[in-house]
Protein backbone atom coordinates (compact mmCIF):
# COMPACT_ATOMS: atom_id res chain seq x y z
CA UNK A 1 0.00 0.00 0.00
CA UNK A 2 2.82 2.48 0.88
CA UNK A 3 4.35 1.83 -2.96
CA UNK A 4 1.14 2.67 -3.97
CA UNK A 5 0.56 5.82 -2.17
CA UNK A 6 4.87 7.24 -3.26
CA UNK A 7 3.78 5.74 -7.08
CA UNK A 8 0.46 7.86 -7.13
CA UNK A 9 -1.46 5.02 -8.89
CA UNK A 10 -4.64 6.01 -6.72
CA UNK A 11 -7.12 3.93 -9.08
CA UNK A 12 -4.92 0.65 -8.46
CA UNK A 13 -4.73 1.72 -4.52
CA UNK A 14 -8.33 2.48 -4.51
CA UNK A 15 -9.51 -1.18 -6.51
CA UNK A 16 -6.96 -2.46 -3.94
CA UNK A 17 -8.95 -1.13 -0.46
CA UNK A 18 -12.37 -2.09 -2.15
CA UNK A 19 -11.37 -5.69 -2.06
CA UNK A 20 -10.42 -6.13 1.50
CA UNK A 21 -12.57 -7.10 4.38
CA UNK A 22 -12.84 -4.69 6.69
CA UNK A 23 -10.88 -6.00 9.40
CA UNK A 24 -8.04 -7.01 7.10
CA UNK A 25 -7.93 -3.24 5.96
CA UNK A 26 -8.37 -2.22 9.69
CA UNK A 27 -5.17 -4.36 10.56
CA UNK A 28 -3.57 -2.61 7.61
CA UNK A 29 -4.32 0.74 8.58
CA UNK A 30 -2.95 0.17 11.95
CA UNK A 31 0.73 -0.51 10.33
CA UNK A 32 0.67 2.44 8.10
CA UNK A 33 1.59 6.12 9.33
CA UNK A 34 -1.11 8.49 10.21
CA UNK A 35 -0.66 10.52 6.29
CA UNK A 36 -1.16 7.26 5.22
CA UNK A 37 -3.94 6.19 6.65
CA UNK A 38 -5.69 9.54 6.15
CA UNK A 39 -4.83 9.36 2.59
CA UNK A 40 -6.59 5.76 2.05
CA UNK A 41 -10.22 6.45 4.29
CA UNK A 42 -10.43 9.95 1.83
CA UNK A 43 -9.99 7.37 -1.19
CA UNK A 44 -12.19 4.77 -0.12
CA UNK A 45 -15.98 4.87 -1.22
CA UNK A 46 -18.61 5.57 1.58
CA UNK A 47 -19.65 2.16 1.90
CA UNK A 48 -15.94 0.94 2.54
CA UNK A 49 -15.46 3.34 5.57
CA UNK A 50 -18.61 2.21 6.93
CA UNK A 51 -17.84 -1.40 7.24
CA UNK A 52 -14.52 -0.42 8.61
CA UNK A 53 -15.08 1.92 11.23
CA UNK A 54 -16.80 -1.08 14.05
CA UNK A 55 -13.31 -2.73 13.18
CA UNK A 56 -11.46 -0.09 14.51
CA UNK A 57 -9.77 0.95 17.58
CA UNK A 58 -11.36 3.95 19.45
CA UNK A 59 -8.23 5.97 18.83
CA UNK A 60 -8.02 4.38 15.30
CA UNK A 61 -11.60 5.05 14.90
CA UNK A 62 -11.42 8.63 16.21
CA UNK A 63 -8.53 9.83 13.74
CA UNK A 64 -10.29 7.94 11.02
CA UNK A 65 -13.37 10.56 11.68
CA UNK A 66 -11.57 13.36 11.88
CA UNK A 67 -9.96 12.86 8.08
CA UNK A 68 -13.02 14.18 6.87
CA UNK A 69 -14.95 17.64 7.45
CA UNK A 70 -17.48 18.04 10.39
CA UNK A 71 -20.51 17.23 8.02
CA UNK A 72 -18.90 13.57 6.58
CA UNK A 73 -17.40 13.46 10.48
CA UNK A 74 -20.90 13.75 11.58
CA UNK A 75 -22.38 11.52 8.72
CA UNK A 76 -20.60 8.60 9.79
CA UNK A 77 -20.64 9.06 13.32
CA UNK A 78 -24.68 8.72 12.73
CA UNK A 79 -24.23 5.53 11.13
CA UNK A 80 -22.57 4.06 14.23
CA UNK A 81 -24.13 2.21 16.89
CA UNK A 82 -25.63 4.79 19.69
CA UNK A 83 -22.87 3.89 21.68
CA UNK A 84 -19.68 3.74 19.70
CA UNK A 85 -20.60 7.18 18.47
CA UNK A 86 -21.12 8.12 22.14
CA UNK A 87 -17.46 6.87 22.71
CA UNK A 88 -16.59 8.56 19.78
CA UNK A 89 -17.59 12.04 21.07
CA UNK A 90 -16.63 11.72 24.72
CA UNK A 91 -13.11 11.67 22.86
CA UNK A 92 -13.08 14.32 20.94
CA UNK A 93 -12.76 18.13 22.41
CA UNK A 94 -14.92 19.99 22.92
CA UNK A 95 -14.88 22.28 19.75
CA UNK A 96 -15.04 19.63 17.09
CA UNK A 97 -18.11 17.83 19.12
CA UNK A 98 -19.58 21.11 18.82
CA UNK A 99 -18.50 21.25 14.99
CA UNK A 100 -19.78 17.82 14.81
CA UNK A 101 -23.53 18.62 16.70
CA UNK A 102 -24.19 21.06 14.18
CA UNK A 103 -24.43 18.69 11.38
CA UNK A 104 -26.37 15.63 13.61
CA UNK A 105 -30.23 15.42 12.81
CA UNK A 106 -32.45 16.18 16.11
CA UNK A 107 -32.62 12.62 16.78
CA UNK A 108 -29.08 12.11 16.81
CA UNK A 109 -28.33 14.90 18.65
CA UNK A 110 -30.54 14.40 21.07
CA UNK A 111 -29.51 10.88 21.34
CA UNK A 112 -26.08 11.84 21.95
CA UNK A 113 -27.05 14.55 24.77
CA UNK A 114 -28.44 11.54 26.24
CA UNK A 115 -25.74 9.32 26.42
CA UNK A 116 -22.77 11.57 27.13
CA UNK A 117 -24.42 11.95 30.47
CA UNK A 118 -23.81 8.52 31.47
CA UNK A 119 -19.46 8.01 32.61
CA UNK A 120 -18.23 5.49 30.00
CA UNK A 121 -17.72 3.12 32.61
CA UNK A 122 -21.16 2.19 33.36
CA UNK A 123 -23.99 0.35 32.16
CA UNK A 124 -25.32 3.94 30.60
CA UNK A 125 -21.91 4.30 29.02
CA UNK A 126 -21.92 1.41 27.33
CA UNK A 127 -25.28 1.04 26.32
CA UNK A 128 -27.13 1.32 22.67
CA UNK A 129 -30.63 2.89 22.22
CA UNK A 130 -31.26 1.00 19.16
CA UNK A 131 -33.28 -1.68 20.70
CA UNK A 132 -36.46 -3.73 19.54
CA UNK A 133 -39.61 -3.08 22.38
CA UNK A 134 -42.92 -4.00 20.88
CA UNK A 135 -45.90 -3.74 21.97
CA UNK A 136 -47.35 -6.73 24.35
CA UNK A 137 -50.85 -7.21 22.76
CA UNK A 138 -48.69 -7.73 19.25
CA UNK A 139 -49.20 -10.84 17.74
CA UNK A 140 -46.69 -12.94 15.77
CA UNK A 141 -47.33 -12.13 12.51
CA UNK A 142 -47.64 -8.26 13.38
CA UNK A 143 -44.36 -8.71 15.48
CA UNK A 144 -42.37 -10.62 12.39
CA UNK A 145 -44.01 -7.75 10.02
CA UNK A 146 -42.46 -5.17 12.11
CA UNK A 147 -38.96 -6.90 12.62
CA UNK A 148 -38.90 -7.55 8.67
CA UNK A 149 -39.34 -3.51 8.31
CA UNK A 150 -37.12 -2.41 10.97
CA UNK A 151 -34.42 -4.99 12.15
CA UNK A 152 -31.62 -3.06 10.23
CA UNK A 153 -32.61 -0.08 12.87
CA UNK A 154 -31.54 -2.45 15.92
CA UNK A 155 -27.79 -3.69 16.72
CA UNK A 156 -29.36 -7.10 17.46
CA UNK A 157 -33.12 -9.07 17.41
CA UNK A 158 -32.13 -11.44 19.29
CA UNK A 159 -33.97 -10.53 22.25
CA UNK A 160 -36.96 -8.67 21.75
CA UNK A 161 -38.43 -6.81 25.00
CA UNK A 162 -42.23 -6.23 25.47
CA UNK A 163 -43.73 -3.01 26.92
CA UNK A 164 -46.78 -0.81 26.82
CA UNK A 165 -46.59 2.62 24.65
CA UNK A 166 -44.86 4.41 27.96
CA UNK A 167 -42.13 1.93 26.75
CA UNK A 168 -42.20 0.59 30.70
CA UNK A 169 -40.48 -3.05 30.67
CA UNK A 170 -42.88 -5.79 31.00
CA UNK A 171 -41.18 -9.07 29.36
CA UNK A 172 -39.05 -9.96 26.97
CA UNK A 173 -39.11 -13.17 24.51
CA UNK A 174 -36.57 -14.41 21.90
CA UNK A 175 -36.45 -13.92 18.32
CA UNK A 176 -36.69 -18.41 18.04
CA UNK A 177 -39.62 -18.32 19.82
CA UNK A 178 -41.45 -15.66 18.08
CA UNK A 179 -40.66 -17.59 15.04
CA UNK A 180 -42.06 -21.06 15.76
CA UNK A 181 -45.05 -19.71 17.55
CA UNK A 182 -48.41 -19.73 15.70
CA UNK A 183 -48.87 -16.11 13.78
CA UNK A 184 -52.01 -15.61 15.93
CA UNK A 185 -50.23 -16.08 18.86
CA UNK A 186 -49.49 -13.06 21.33
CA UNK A 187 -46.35 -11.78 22.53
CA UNK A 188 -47.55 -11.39 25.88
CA UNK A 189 -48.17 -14.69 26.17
CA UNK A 190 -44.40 -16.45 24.86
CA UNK A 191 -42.76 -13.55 26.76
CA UNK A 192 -40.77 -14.26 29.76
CA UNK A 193 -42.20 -11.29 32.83
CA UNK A 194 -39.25 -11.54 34.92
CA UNK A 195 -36.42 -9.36 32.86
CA UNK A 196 -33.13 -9.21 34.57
CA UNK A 197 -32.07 -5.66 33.72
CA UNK A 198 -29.83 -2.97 34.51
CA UNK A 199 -29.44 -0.09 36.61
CA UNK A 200 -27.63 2.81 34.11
CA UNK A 201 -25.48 3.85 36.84
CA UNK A 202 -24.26 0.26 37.31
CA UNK A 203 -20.45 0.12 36.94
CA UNK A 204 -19.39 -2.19 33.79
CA UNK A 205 -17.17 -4.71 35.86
CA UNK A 206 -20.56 -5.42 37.89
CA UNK A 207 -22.13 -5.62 34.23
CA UNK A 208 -19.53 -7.98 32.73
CA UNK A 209 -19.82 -10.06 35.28
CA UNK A 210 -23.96 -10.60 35.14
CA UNK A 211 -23.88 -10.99 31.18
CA UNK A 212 -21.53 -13.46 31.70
CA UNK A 213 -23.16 -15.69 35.00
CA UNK A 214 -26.24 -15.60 33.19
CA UNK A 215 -24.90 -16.44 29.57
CA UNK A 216 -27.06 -13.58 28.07
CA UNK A 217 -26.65 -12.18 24.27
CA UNK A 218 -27.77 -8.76 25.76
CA UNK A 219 -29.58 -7.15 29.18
CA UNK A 220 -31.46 -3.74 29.02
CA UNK A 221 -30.72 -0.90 30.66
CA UNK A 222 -34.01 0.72 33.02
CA UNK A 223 -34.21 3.81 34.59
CA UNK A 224 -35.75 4.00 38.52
CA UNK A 225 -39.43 3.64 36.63
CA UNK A 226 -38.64 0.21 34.94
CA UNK A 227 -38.54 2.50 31.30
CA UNK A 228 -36.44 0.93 28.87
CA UNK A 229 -33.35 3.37 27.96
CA UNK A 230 -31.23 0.71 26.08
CA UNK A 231 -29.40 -2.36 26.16
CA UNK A 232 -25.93 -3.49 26.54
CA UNK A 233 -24.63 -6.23 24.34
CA UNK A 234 -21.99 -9.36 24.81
CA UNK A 235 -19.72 -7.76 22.33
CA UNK A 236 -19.43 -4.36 24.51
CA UNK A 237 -18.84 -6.59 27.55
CA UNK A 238 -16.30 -8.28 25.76
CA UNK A 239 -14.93 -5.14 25.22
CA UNK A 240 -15.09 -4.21 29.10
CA UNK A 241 -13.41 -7.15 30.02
CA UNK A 242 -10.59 -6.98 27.83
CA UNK A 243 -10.14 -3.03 28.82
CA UNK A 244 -10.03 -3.93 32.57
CA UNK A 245 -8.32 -7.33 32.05
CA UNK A 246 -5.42 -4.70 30.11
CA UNK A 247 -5.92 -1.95 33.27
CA UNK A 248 -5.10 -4.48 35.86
CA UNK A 249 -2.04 -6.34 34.12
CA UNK A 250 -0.31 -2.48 33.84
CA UNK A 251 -1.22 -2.10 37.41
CA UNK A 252 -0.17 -5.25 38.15
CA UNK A 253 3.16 -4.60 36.22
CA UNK A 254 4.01 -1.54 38.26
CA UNK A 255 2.99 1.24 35.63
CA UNK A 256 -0.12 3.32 35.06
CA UNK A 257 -2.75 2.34 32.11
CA UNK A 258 -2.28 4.28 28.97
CA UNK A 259 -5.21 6.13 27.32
CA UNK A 260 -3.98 4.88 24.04
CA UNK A 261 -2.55 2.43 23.01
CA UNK A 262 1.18 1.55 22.71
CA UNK A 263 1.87 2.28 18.93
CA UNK A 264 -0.18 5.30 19.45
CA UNK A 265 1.17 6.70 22.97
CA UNK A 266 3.74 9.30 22.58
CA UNK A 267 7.68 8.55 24.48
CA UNK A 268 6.44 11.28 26.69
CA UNK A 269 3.16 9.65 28.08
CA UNK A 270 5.25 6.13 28.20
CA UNK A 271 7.53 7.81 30.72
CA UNK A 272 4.76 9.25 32.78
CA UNK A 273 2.87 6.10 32.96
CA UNK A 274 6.13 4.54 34.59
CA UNK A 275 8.24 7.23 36.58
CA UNK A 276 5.46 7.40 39.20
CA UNK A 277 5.82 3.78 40.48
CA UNK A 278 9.67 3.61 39.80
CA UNK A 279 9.85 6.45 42.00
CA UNK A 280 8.04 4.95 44.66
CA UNK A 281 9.60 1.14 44.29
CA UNK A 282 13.16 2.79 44.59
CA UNK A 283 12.02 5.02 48.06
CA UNK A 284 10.16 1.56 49.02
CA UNK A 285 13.43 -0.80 48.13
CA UNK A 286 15.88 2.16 50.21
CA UNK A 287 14.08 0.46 53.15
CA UNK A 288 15.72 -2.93 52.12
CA UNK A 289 18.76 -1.21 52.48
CA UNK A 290 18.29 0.29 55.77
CA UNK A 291 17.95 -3.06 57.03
CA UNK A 292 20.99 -4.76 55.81
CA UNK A 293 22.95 -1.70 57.43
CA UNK A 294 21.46 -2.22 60.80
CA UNK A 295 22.28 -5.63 60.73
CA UNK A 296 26.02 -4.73 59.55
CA UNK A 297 27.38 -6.42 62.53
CA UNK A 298 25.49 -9.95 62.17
CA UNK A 299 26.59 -9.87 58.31
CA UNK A 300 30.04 -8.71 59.06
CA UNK A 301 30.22 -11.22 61.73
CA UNK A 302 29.29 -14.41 59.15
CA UNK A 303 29.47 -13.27 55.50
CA UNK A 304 28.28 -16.89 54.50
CA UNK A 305 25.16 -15.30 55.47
CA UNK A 306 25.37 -12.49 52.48
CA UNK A 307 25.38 -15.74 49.48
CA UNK A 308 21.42 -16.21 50.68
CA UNK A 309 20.31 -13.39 50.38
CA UNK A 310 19.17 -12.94 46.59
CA UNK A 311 17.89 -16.71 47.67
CA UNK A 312 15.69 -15.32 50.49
CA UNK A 313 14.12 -12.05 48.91
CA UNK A 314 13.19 -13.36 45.33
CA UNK A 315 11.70 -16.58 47.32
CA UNK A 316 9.30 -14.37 49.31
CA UNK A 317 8.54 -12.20 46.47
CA UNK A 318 7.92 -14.86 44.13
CA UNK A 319 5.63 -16.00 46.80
CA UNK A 320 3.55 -12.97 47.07
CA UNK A 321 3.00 -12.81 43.63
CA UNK A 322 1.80 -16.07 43.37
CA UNK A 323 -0.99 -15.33 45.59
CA UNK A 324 -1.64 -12.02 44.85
CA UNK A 325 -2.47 -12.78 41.33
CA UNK A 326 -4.85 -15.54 42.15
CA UNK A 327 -6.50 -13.32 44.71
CA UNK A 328 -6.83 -10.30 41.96
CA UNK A 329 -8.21 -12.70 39.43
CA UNK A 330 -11.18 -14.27 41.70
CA UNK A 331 -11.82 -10.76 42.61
CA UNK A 332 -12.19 -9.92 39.10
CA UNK A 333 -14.63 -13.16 38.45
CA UNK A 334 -16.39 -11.87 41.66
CA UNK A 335 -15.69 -15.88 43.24
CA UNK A 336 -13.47 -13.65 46.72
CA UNK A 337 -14.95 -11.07 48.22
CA UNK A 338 -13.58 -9.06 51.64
CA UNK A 339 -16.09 -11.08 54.00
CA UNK A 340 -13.31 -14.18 52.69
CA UNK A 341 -10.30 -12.59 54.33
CA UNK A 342 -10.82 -14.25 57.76
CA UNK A 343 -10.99 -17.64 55.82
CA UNK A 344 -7.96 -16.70 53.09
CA UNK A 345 -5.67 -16.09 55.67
CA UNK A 346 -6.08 -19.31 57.16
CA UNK A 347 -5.87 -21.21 54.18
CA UNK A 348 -2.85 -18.99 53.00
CA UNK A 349 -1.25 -19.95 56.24
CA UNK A 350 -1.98 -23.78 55.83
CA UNK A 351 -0.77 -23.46 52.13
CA UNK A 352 2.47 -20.82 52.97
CA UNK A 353 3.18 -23.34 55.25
CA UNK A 354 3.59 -26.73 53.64
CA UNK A 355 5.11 -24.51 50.70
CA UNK A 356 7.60 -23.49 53.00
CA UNK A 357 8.24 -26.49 54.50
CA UNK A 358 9.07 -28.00 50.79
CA UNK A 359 11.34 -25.07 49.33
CA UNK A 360 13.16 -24.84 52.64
CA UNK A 361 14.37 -28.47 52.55
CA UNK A 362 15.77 -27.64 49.24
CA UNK A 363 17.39 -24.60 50.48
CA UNK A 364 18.79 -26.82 53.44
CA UNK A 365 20.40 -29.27 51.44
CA UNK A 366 21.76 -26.50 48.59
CA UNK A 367 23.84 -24.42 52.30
CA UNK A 368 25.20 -27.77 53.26
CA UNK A 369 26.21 -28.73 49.67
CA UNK A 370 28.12 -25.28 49.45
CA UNK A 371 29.86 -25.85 52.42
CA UNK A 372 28.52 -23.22 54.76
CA UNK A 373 28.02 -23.77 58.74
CA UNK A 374 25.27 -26.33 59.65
CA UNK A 375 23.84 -23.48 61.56
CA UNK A 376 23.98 -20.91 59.03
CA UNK A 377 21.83 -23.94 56.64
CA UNK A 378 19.00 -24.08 59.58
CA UNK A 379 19.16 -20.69 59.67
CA UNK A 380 18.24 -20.17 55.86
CA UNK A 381 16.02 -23.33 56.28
CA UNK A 382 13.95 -21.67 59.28
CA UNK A 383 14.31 -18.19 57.23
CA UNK A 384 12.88 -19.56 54.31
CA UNK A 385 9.97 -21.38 56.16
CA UNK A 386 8.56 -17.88 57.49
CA UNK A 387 9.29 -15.95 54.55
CA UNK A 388 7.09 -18.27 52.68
CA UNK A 389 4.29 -17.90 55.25
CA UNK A 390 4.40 -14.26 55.40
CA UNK A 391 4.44 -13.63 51.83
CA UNK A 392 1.60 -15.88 51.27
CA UNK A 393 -0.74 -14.13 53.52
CA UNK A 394 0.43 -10.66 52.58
CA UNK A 395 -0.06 -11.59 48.83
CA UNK A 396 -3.32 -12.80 49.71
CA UNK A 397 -4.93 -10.40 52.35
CA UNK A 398 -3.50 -7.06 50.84
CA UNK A 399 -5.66 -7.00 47.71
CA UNK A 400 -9.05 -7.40 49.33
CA UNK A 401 -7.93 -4.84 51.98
CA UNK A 402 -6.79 -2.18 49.64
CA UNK A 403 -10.13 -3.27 47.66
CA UNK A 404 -12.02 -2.49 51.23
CA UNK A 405 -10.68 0.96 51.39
CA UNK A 406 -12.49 1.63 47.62
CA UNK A 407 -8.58 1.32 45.59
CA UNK A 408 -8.36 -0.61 42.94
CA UNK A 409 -6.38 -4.28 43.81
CA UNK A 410 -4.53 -4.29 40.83
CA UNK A 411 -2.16 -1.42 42.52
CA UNK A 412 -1.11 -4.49 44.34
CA UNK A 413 1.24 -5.13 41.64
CA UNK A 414 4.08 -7.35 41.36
CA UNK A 415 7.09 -4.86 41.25
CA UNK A 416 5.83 -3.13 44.79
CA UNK A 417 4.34 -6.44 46.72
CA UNK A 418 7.97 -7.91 45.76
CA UNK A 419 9.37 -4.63 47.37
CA UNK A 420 7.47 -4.88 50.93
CA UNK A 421 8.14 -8.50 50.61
CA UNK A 422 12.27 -8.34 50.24
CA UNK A 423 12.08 -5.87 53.42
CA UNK A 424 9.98 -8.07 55.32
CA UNK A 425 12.78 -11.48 54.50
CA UNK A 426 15.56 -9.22 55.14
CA UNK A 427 14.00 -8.60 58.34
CA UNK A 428 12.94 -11.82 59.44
CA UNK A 429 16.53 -13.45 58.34
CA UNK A 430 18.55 -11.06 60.10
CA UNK A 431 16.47 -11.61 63.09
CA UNK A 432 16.68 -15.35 63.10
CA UNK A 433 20.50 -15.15 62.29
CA UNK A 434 20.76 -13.00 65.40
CA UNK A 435 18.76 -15.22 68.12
CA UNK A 436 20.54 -18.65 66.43
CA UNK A 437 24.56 -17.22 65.98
């Protein structure tokens, strides 16, 4: 495509973009340079650009849109599901969404009012308006009549949800059963009265996580009056959970999530999203530090003692990690909550415990194979044994408590739990080589 674009030969280029399925040309667009891509979406017919903006990446997606003037900007924003176009604008600054308004129709602009006033991280945030509610005194053939007219109005007829003409939830049937019921049949009678459904406010992890116990396509979104406002889909939620899954393994990592992504994130925001939490592990590992100086004498004393240490620390942090990550992820499925911690610590002990028990035998036998004092081996062996222990429970019990105080766990990453972790062993095996030499 590049050769293309230095050679000029737009018609070949242009025959070339036709041909290619959307998400193949979104995948392209995503290796070519921003003149590039700009230069390709302005060549491309309507109809291409149409298929190809769902495929895109919101900051894709966004510079895609903003190729074109405010009235084609606006055009295709229209012709995007109520709430990618919401994500759209929530994106853009304020000036071009105003540039961008002025060219909506009343119904889109209205519709957009609506949904910008929902935080993109709720069930209102992520929600489309475009959903099927029919009447409940419909019959089949009525209801199949009005799909047949309308479905290409809806972002899915899978589900369609019943109501009187205030639009007030009242059931909700499925598109198979409309179709193999009699055509004289009413809907209110193959509909299903008990709807789970959303609150708007309802924050999208809490959303993920019902689509996905109950194994729904979709669940609408109701205000405090049971009125229908929208629905959210599977493939938003999908969408959620790969966003958060993302958040939490940055966290995790010791750096701050990036609004964009990678390719698109300048050296600049890279650095921010990482000198924070350097910062803070290299204050948190001076404490290491002070502890090996106030134990200068016990060191000095037995410097057999100073070949375990790397063994000690990266055994204790390895340990907290462990656990921390399992703890983060049943968070995250919902499975641990904070009434577990009681429960969690005493497993984590039982668990740090025989753990400890097994990698200190090994660490036993690998300070008497090196030749060091028998002591100095029970004194890595005992070391090891409550390292282990402690680790475990730390790794375990510090996510739910940080979760408790309204943080998110993930902060519990791996870089700073190691950190508290290696000051903690230090401590503990300067201690015990104290009381036993």
């Amino acid at each position: 495509m590049s050769r293309l674009i230095e050679a000029k030969r737009w018609s070949e280029l242009k025959e070339r973009v036709v041909k290619l399925h959307p998400l193949d040309l979104a995948t392209l667009l995503s290796e070519l340079s921003s003149d590039e891509r700009k230069r390709i979406v302005k060549l491309a017919p309507h109809e291409t650009v149409e298929n190809l903006l769902p495929e895109l990446p919101t900051d894709l997606l966004i510079e895609v849109i903003l190729a074109f003037p405010s009235r084609k900007s606006a055009q295709l924003l229209s012709e995007l599901p109520s709430d990618e176009m919401t994500d759209v604008l929530k994106d853009l600054t304020p000036e071009i969404r105003k540039n961008v308004f002025r060219h909506f129709s009343k119904k889109d602009s209205d519709e957009a009012r609506d949904l910008l006033k929902y935080p993109s991280d709720t069930a209102g945030g992520l929600m489309t308006t475009e959903v099927p509610i029919l009447e409940e005194t419909m019959t089949v053939k009525e209801a199949l009549a009005f799909l047949r007219e309308k479905a290409k109005e809806f972002e899915t007829i899978y589900y369609i949800y019943l109501g009187k003409k205030d639009k007030k939830l009242s059931g909700v049937v499925s598109l198979r059963d409309i179709v193999l019921a009699p055509p004289k049949a009413r809907l209110i009678d193959l509909g299903k009265p008990e709807v789970i459904s959303l609150n708007p406010q309802m924050d999208q992890e809490e959303v993920a996580r019902l689509i996905a116990r109950h194994d729904f396509f979709a669940l609408p979104v109701v205000d405090e009056n049971g009125i229908l406002l929208g629905m959210v889909t599977v493939d938003d939620v999908v969408d959620v959970i790969m966003d958060e899954a993302a958040e939490d393994i940055t966290r995790i990592g010791g750096t701050q999530p990036l609004k964009e992504s990678y390719l698109f994130s300048s050296p600049l925001a890279l650095v921010k999203s990482r000198v924070v939490w350097l910062f803070l592990l290299f204050g948190a590992a001076t404490i290491s530090s002070s502890i090996i100086r106030s134990f200068e004498d016990v060191l000095t004393s037995i410097v057999a003692l100073a070949f375990f240490i790397p063994l000690i620390i990266d055994t204790g942090g390895n340990t907290g990690s462990q656990s921390a990550t399992l703890i983060i992820r049943s968070m995250a499925t919902g499975e641990v909550k904070h009434a577990h911690l009681y429960k969690i610590m005493w497993r984590e002990l039982f668990v740090g415990t025989i753990l400890g028990l097994l990698v200190a035998s090994v660490g036993f036998i690998l300070a008497l194979f090196i030749n060091v004092p028998f002591i100095v081996s029970v004194t890595v062996a005992i070391t090891i044994i409550a390292v282990v222990i402690v680790a475990n429970i730390i790794g375990a019990t510090l996510p739910l408590i940080i979760k408790k105080i309204g943080w998110d766990p993930a902060i519990v990453s791996a870089p700073l739990l190691t950190t508290i972790v290696d000051a903690l062993g230090l401590f503990i095996y300067f201690t015990v080589a104290k009381m036993l030499l």
